[in-house]
C-alpha atoms as a PDB file:
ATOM      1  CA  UNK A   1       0.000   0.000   0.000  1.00  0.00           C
ATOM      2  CA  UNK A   2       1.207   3.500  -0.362  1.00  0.00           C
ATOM      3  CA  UNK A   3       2.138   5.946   1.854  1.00  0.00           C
ATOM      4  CA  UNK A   4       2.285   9.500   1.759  1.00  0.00           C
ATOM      5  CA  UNK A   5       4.090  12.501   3.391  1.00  0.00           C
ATOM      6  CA  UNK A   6       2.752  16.277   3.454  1.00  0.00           C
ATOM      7  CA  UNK A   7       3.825  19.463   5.311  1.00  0.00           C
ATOM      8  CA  UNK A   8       1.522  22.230   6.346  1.00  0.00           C
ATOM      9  CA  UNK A   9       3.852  25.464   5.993  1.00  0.00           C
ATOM     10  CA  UNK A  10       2.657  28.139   8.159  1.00  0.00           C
ATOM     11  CA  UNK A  11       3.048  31.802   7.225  1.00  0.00           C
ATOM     12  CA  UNK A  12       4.009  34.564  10.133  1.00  0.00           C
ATOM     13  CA  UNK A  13       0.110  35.819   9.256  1.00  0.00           C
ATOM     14  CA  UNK A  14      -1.426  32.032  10.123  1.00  0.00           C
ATOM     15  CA  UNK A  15      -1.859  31.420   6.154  1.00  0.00           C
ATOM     16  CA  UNK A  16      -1.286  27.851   5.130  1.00  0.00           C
ATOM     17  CA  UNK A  17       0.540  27.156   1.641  1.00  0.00           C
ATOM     18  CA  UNK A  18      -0.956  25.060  -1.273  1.00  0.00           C
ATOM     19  CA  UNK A  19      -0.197  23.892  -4.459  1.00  0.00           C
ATOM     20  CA  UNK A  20      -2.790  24.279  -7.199  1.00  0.00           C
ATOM     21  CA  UNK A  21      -2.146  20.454  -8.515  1.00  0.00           C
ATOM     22  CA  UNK A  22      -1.581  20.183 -12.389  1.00  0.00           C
ATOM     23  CA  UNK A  23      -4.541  19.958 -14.832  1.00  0.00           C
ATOM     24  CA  UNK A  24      -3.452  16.157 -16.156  1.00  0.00           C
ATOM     25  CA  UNK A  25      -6.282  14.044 -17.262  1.00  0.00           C
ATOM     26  CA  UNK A  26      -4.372  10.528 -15.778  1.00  0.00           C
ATOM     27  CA  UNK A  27      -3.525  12.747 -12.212  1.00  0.00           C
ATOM     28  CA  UNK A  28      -5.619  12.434  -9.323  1.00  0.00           C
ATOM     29  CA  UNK A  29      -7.691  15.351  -8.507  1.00  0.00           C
ATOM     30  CA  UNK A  30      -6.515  17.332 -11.285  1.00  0.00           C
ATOM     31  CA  UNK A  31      -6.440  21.428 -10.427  1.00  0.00           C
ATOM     32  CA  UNK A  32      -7.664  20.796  -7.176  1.00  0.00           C
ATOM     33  CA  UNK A  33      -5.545  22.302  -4.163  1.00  0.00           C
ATOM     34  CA  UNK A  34      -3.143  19.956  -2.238  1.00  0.00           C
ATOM     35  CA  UNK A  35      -0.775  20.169   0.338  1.00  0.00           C
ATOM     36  CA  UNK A  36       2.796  19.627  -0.781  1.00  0.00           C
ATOM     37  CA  UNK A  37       4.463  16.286  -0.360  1.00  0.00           C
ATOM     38  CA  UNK A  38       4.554  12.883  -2.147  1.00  0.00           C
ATOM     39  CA  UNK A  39       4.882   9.551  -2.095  1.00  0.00           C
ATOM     40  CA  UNK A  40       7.235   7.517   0.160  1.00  0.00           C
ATOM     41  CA  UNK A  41       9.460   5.462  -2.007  1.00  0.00           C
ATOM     42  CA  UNK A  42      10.672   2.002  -0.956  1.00  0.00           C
ATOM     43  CA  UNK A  43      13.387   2.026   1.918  1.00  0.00           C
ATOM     44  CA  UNK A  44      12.633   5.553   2.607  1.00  0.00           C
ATOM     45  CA  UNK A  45      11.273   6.915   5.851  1.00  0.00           C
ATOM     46  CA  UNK A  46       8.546  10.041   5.541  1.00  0.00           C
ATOM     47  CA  UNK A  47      10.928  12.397   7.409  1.00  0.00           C
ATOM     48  CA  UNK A  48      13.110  11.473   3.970  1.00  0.00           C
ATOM     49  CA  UNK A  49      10.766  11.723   1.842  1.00  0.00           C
ATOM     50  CA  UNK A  50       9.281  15.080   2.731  1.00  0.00           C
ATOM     51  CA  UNK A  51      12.802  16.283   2.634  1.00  0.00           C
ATOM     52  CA  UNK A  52      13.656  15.133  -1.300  1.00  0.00           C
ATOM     53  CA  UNK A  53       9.647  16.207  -2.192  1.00  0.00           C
ATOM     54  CA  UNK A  54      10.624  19.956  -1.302  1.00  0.00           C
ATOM     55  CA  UNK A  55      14.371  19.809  -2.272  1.00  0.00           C
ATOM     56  CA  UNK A  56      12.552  18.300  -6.034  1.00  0.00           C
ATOM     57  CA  UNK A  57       9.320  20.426  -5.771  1.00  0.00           C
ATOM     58  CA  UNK A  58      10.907  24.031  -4.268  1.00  0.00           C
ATOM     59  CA  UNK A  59      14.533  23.378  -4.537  1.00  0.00           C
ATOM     60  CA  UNK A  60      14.243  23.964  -0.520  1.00  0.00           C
ATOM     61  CA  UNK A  61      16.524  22.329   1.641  1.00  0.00           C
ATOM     62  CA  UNK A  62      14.103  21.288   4.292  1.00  0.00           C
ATOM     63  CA  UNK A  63      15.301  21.599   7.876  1.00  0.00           C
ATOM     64  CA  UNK A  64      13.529  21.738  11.438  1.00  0.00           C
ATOM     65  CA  UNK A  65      10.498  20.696  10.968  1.00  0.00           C
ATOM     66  CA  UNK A  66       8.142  18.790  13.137  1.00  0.00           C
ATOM     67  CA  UNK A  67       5.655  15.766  13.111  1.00  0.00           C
ATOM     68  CA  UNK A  68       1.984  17.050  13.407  1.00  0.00           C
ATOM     69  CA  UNK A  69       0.493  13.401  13.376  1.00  0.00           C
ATOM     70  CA  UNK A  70      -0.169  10.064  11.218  1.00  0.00           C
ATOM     71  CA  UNK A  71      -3.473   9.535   9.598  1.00  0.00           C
ATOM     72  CA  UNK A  72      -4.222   6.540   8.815  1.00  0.00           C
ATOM     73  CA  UNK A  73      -6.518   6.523   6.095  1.00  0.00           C
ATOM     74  CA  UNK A  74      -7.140   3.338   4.607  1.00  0.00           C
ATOM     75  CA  UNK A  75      -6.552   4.250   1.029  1.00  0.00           C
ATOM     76  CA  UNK A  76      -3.533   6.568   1.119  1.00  0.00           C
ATOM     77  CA  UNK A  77      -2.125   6.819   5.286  1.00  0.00           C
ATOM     78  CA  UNK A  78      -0.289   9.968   5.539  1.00  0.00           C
ATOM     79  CA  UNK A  79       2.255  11.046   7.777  1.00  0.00           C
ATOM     80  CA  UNK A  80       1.753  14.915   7.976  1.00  0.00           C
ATOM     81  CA  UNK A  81       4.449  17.788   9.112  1.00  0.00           C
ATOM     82  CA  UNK A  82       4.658  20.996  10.004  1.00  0.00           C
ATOM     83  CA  UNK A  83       6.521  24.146   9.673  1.00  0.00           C
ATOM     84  CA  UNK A  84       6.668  27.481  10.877  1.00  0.00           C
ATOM     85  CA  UNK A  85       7.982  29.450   8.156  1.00  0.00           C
ATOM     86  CA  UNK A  86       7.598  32.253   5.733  1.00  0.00           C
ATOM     87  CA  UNK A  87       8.042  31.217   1.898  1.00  0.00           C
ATOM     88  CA  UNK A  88       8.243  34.059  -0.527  1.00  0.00           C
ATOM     89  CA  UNK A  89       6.297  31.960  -3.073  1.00  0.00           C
ATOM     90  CA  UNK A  90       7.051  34.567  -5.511  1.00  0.00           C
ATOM     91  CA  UNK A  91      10.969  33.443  -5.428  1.00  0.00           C
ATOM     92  CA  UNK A  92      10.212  29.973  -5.322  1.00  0.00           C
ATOM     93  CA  UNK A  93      11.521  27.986  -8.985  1.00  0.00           C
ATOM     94  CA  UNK A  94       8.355  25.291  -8.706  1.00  0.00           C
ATOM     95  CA  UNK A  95       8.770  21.970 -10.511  1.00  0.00           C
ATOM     96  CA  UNK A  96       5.470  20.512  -9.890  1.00  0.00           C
ATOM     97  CA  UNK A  97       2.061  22.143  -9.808  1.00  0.00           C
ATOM     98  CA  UNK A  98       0.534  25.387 -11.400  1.00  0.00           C
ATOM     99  CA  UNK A  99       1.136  27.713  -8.838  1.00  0.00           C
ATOM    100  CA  UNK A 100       1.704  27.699  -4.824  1.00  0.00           C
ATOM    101  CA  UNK A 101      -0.698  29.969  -2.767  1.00  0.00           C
ATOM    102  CA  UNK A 102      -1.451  30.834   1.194  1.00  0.00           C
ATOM    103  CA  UNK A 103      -4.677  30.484   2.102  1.00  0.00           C
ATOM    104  CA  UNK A 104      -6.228  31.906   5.528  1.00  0.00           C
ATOM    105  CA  UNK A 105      -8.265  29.249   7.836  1.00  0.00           C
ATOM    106  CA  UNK A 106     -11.831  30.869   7.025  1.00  0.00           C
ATOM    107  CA  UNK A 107     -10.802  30.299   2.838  1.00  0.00           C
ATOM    108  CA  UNK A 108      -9.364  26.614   3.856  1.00  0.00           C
ATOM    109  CA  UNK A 109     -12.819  25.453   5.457  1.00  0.00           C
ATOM    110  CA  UNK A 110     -14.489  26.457   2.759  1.00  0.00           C
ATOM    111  CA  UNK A 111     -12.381  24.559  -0.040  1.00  0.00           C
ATOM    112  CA  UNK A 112     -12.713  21.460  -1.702  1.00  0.00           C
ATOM    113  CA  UNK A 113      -9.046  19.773  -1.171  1.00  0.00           C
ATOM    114  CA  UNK A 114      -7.650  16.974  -2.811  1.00  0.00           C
ATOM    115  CA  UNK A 115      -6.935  13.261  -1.100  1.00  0.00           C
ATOM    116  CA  UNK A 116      -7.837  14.136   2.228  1.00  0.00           C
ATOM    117  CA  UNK A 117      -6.372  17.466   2.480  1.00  0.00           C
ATOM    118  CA  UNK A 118      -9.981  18.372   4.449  1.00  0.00           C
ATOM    119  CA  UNK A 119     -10.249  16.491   7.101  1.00  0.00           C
ATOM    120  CA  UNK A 120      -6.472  16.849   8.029  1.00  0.00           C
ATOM    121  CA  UNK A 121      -6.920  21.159   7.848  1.00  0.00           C
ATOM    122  CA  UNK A 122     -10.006  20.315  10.104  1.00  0.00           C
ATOM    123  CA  UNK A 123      -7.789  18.324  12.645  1.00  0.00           C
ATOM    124  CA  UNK A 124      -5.171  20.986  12.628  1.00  0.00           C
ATOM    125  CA  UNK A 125      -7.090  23.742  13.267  1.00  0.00           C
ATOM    126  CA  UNK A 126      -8.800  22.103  16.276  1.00  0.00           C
ATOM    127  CA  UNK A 127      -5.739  21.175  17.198  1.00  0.00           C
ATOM    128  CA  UNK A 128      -4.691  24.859  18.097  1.00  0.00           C
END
């Protein structure tokens, strides 16, 4: 079974970063907004993986970050991290996705996410 690994990057102003997901008729949940991470490969561990996603995705050298928790969804468990940090998206030389944009809690609750970008905002923000 697969197994993912996401990061929620928080902004200084509480904003949480996205990635508009490419419009690719074989991708799942094509233009839909998704937090960034990917796939853990075989012999990797998820704190390795989200480091190569953002060193592939944002050419950022990912350092300090923290565990937030492991949801184990039956289709696609993800093991979801968290940073406190302020990305100047504008700088940022993205290799995968559209375009990366903060969104503020009241816009997140009101989104359609992809995988189960949803119910993981919904247990970070209660987790506050």
């Amino acid at each position: 079974m697969k197994q993912g690994a996401e990061i929620i990057f928080e902004n200084s102003e509480g904003k949480i970063l996205f990635l508009l997901r490419d419009d690719k008729p074989n991708l799942s949940f094509p233009n839909y907004w998704d937090l960034l991470g990917g796939e853990v490969e075989e012999g990797e561990t998820a704190e390795q993986t989200i480091v190569r996603e953002m060193e592939e995705e944002l050419e950022l050298d990912l350092q300090d970050f923290q565990l937030f928790k492991f949801f184990d969804f039956s289709d696609d468990p993800q093991t979801v991290f968290y940073k406190k940090m302020d990305l100047d998206i504008d700088k940022i030389n993205l290799h995968e996705g559209q375009k990366l944009q903060y969104f503020s809690k009241d816009e997140i609750i009101t989104m359609d996410l992809a995988f189960h970008n949803n119910e993981i905002m919904k247990e970070f923000f209660n987790h506050d």
